[in-house]
Protein backbone atom coordinates (compact mmCIF):
# COMPACT_ATOMS: atom_id res chain seq x y z
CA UNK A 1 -114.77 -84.38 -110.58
CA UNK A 2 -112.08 -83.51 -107.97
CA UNK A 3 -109.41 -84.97 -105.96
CA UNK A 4 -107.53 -86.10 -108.86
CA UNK A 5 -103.68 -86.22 -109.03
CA UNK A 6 -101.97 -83.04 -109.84
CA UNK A 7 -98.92 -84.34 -111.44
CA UNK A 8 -99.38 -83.62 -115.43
CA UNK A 9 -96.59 -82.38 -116.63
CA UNK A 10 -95.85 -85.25 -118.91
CA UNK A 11 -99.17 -84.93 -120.41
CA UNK A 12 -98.72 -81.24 -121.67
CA UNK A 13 -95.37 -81.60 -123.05
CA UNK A 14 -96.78 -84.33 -125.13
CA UNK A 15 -99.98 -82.27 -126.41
CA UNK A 16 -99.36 -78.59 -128.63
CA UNK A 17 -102.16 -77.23 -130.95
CA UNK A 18 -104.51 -74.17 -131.16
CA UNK A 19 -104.65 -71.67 -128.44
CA UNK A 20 -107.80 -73.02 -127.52
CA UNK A 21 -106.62 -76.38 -127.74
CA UNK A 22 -103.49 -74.72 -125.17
CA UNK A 23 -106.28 -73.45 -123.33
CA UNK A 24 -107.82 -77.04 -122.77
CA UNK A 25 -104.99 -78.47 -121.67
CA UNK A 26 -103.83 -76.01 -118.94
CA UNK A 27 -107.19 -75.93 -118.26
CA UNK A 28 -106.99 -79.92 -117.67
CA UNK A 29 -103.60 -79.91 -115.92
CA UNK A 30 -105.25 -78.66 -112.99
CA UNK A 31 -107.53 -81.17 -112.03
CA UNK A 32 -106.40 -84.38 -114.57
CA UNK A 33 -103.04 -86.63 -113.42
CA UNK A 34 -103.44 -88.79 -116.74
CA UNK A 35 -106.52 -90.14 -118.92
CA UNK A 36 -106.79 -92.93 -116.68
CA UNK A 37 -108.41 -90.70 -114.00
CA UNK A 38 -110.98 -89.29 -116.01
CA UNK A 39 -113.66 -91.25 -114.49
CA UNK A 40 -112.51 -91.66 -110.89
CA UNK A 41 -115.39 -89.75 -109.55
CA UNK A 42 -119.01 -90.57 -109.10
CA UNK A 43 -121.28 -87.38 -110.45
CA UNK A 44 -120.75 -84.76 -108.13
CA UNK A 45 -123.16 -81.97 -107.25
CA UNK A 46 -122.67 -79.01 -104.97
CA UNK A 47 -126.15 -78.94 -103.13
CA UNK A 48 -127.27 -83.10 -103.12
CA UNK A 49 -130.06 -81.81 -101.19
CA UNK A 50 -131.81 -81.52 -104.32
CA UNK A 51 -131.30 -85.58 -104.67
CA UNK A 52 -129.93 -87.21 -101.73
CA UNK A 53 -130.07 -90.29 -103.08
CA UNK A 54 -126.93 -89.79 -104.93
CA UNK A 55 -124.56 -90.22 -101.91
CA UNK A 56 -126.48 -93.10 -100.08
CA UNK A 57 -129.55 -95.14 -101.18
CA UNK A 58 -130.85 -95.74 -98.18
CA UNK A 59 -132.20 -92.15 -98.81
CA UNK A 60 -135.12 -93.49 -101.23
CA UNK A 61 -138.30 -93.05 -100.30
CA UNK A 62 -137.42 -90.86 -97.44
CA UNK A 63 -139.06 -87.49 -98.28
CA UNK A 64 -142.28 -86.66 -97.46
CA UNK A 65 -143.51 -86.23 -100.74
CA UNK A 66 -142.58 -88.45 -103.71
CA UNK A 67 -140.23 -86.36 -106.70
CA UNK A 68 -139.13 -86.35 -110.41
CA UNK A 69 -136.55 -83.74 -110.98
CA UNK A 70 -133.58 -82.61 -113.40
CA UNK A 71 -130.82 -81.79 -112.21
CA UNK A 72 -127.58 -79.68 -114.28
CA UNK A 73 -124.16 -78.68 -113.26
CA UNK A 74 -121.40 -76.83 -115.13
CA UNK A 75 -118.49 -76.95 -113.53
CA UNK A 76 -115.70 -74.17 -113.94
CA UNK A 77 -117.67 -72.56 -116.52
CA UNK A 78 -115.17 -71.08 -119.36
CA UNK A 79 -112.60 -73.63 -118.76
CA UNK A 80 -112.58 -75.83 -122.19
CA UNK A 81 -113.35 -79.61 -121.16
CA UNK A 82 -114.36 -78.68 -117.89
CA UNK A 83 -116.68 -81.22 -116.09
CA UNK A 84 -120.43 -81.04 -117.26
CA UNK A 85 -122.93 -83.46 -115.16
CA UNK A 86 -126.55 -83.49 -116.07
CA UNK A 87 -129.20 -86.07 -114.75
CA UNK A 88 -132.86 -86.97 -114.29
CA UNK A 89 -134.09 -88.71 -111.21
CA UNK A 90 -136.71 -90.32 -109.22
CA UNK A 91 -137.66 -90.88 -106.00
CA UNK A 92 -140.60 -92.49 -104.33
CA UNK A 93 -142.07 -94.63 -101.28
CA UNK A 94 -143.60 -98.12 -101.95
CA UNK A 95 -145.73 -99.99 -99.82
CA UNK A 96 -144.28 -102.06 -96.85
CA UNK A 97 -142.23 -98.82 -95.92
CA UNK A 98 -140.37 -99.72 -98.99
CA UNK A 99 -138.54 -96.47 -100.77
CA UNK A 100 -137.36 -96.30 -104.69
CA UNK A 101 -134.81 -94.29 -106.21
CA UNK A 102 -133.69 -93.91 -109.65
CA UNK A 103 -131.90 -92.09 -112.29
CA UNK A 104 -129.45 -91.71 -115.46
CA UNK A 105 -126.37 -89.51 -115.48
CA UNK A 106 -124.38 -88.27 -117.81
CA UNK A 107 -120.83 -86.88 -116.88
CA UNK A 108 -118.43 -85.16 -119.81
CA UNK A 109 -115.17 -84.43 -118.98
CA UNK A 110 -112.71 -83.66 -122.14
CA UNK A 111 -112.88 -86.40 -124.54
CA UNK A 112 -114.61 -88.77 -121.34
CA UNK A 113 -118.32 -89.61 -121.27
CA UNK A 114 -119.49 -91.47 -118.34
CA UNK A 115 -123.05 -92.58 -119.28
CA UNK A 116 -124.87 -94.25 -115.38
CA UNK A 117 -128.00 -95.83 -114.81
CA UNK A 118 -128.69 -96.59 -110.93
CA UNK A 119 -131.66 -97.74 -109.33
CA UNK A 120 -132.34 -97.96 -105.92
CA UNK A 121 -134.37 -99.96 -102.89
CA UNK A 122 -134.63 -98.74 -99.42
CA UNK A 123 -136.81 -100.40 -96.53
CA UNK A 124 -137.58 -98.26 -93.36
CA UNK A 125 -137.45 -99.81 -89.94
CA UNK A 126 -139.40 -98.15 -87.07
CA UNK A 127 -136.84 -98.51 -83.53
CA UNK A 128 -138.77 -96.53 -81.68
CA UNK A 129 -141.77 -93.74 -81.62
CA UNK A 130 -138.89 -91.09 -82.80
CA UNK A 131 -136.17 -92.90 -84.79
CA UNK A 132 -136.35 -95.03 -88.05
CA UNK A 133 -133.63 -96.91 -89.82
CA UNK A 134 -133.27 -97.13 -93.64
CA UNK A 135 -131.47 -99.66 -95.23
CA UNK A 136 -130.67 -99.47 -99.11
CA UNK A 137 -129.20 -101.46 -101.68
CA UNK A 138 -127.81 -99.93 -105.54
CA UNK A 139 -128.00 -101.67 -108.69
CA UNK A 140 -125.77 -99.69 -111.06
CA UNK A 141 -124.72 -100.15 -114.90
CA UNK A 142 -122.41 -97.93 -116.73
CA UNK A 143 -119.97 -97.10 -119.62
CA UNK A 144 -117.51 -95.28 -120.52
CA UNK A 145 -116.22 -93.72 -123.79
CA UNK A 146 -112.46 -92.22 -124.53
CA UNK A 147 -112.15 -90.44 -127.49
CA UNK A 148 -108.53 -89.71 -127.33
CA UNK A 149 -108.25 -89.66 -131.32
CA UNK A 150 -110.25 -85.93 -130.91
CA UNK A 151 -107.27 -84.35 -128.74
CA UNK A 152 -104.31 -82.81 -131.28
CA UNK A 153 -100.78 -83.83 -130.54
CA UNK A 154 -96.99 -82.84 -131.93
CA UNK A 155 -96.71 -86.28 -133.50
CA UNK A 156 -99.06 -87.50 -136.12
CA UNK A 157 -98.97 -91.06 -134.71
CA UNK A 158 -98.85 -90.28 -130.74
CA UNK A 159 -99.28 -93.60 -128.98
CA UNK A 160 -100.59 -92.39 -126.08
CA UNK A 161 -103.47 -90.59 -128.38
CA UNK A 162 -104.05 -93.28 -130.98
CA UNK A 163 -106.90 -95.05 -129.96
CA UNK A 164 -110.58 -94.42 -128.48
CA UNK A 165 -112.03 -96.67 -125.38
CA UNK A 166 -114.89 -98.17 -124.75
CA UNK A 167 -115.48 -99.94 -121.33
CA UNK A 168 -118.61 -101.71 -122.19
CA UNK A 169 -121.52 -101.75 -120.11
CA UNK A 170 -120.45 -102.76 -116.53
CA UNK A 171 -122.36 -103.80 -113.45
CA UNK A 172 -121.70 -102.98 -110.01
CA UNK A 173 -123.83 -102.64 -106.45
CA UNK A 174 -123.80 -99.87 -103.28
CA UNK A 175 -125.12 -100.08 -100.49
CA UNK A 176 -126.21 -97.60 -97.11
CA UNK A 177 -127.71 -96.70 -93.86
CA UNK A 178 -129.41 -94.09 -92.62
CA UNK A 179 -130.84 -93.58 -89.07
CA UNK A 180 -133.00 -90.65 -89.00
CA UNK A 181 -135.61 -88.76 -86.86
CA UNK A 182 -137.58 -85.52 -87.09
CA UNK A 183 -134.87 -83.67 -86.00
CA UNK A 184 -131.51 -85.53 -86.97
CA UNK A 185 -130.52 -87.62 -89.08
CA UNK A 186 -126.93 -89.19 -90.05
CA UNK A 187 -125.68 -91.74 -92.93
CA UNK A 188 -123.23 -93.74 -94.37
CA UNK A 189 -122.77 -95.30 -97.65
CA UNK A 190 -121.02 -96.79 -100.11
CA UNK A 191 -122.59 -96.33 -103.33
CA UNK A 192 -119.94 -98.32 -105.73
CA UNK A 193 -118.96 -101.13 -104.00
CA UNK A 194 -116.28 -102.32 -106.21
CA UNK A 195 -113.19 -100.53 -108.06
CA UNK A 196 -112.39 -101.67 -111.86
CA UNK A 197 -110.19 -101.01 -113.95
CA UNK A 198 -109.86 -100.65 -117.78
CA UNK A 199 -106.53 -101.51 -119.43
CA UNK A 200 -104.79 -101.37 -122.74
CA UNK A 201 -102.13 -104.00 -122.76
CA UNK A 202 -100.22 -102.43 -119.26
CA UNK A 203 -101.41 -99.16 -119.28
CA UNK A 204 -104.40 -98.16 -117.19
CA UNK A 205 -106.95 -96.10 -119.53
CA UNK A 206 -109.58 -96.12 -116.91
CA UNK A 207 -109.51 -95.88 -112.79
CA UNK A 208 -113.07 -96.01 -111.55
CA UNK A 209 -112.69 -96.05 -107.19
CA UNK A 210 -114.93 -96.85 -104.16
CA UNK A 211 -116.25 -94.30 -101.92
CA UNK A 212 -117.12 -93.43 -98.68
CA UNK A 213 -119.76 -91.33 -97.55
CA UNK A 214 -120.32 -90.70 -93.52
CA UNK A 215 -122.62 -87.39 -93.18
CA UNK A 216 -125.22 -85.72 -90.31
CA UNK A 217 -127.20 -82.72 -89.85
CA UNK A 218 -129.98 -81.84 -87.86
CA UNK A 219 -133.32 -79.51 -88.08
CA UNK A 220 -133.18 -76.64 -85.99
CA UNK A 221 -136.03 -74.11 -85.45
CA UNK A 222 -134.96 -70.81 -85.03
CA UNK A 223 -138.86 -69.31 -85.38
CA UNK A 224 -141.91 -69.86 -86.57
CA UNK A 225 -141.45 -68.97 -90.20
CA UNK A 226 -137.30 -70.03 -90.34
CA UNK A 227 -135.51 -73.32 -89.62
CA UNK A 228 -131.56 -73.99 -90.40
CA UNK A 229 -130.60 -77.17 -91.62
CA UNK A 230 -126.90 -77.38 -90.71
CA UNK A 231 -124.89 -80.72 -92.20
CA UNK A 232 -121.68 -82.18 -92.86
CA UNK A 233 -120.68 -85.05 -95.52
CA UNK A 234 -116.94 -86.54 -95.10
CA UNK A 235 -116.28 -88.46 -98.48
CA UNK A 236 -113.04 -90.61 -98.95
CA UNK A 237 -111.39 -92.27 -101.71
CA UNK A 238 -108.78 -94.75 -102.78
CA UNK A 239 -105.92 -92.87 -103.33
CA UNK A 240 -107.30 -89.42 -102.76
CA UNK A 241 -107.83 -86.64 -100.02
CA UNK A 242 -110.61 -87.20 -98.17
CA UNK A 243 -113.50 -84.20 -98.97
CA UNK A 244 -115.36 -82.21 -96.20
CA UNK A 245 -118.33 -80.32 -97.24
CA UNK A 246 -119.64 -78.33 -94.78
CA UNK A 247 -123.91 -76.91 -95.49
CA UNK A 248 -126.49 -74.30 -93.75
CA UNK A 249 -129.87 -74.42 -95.31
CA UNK A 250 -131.93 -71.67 -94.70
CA UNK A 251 -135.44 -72.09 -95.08
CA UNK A 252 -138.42 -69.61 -95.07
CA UNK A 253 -141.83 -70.63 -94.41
CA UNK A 254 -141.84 -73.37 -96.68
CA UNK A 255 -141.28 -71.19 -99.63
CA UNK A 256 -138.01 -70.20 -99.77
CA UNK A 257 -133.79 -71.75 -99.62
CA UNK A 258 -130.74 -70.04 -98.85
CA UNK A 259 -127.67 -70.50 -97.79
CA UNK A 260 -124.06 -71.11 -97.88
CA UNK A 261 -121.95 -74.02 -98.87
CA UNK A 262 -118.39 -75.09 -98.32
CA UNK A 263 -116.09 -77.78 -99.50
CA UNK A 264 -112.94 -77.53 -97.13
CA UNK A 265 -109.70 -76.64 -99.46
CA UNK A 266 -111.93 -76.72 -102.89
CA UNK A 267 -115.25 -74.26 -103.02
CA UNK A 268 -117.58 -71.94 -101.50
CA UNK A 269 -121.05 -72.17 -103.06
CA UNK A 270 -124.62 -70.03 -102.12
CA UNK A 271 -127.98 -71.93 -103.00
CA UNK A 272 -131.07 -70.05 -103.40
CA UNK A 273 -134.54 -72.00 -103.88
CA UNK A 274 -137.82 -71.55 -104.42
CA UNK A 275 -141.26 -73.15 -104.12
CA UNK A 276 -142.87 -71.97 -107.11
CA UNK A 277 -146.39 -73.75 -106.23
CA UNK A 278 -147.13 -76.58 -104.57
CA UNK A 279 -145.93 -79.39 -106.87
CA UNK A 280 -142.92 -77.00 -108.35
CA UNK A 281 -139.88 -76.59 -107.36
CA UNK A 282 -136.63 -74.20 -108.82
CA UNK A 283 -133.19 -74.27 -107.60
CA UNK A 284 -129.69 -72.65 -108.20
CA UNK A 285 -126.22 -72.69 -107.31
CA UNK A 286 -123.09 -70.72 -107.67
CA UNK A 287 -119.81 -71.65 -106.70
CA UNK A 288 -116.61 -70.56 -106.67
CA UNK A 289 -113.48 -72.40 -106.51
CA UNK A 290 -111.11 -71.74 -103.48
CA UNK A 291 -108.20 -74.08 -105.53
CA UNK A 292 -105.95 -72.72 -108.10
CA UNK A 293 -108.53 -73.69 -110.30
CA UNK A 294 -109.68 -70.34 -109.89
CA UNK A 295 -106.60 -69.04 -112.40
CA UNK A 296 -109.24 -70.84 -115.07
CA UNK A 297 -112.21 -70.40 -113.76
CA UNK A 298 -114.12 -68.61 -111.12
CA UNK A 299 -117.50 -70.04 -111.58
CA UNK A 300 -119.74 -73.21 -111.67
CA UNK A 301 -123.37 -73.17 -111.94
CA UNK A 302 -126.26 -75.43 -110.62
CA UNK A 303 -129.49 -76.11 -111.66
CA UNK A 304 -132.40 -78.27 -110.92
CA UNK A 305 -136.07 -78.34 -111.29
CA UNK A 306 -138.26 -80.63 -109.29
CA UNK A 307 -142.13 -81.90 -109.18
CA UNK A 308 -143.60 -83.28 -106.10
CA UNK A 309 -147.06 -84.66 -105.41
CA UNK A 310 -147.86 -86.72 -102.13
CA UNK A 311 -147.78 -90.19 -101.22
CA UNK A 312 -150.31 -92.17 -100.17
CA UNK A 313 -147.66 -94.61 -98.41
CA UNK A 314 -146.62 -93.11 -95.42
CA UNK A 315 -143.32 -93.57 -92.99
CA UNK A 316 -144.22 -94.38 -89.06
CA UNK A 317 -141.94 -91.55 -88.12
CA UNK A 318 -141.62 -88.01 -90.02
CA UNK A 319 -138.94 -87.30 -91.48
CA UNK A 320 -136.86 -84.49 -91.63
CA UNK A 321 -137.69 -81.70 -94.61
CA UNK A 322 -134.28 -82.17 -95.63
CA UNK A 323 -131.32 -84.62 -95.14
CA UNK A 324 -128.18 -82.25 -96.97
């Protein structure tokens, strides 16, 4: 969760309790305008190399090899109702140089749980002997609980606290392209198509935007055992900054990930990964915040752990080892 609006002064004057309940709400002021932005974001993830799909489903069935993973962040660890993301996902190639993608996320921030079930359908289009074109389309259901009745206030009957939410499962489609070859690759997506809103007489309880997601990268071979994956993802949102993550994957004969990470104005993060057998895969992440979050926090962790086994559907052109 990020981008949000800083402006939350009203919202701590109105809230007093325990220190840690103090603690939760400066905590919150930093990244929180008001409850209704609580689930403006999509799930975010430092390193989406570990499930590309998330940011564009044209990415299904794209890999060389088809995967089941987890995947776990912690965001601002220490901070009371800091973001926590955690997900399982999918993804596979079909026959007909059809791709699938899938998964179920689960996003907690304070008293807001964002439960999201996607699934995804990409088909590959051969232009030539070195480029192919993906072209995906997102089915996506979700909900959304409040619990603002948990969150202490100075007044025993707060109306701004006196009530929980529940959105109700809603439905809503994404869409993307990717053009890709064994070398480069680059993407854009939208993978909610449509904003919504969820209101309580005139007040907004829940904002949930659009986004835009234009990225690139390319493979480069810098020897026989090493090749650098350098990429760039530009995200934009209604009524927020646009985000620039900048990535340099490192990777070792086959075996081994490293490398840095950087989202412009927000984080630095370092990745290291490794290739525990052929079908196994570990990963983690640490990041540090380059906001004033950092007078919370200075840390967010990333896990994920990943099984592959091989296709027996395979693309006309290969594709590269990663995409992000």
């Amino acid at each position: 969760m990020q981008n949000q609006s800083p402006d939350t002064h009203s919202l701590v004057n109105n809230i007093i309790g325990t220190k840690k309940m103090k603690r939760i709400i400066i905590s919150l002021s930093f990244f929180l305008g008001t409850f209704q932005l609580f689930a403006q974001q999509d799930p975010t993830f430092g390193q989406y190399i570990f499930n590309s799909s998330i940011i564009n489903p044209a990415q299904a069935g794209v890999q060389e090899a088809n995967q089941i993973g987890v995947l776990a962040r912690r965001q601002w660890v220490g901070m009371e109702g800091a973001p926590s993301t955690n997900s399982i996902y999918v993804n596979t190639r079909l026959q007909k140089n059809l791709g699938f993608a899938g998964g179920i996320y689960t996003d907690q921030v304070g008293p807001i749980n964002t439960v999201t079930l996607q699934g995804d359908i990409a088909s590959h289009i051969r232009l030539n002997d070195k480029w192919t074109m993906s072209a995906g389309i997102r089915l996506m259901g979700s909900n959304t609980k409040a619990n603002l009745t948990t969150l202490p206030t100075n007044q025993s009957s707060d109306p701004n606290f006196s009530n929980n939410y529940n959105s109700g499962f809603n439905l809503n489609l994404g869409g993307g392209l990717l053009v890709y070859s064994e070398r480069f690759f680059v993407g854009a997506a939208m993978p909610r198509l449509f904003s919504r809103e969820m209101k309580d007489g005139n007040t907004t309880v829940l904002s949930i935007q659009n986004h835009l997601n234009i990225y690139g990268g390319a493979n480069v071979k810098v020897s026989e055992d090493l090749m650098v994956t350098p990429s760039v993802l530009v995200r934009t949102t209604a009524n927020a900054p646009m985000a620039l993550d900048l990535n340099f994957m490192f990777n070792y004969k086959n075996i081994i990930d490293f490398g840095p990470m950087l989202r412009y104005n927000d984080a630095f993060g370092i990745l290291v990964g490794y290739k525990i057998s052929p079908n196994f895969y570990a990963g983690y992440m640490y990041e540090y915040p380059l906001s004033d979050i950092q007078m919370a926090s200075k840390q967010t962790h990333e896990i994920t752990l990943r099984m592959s086994w091989v296709s027996k559907y395979k693309t006309q052109v290969r594709s590269p080892r990663y995409f992000l």
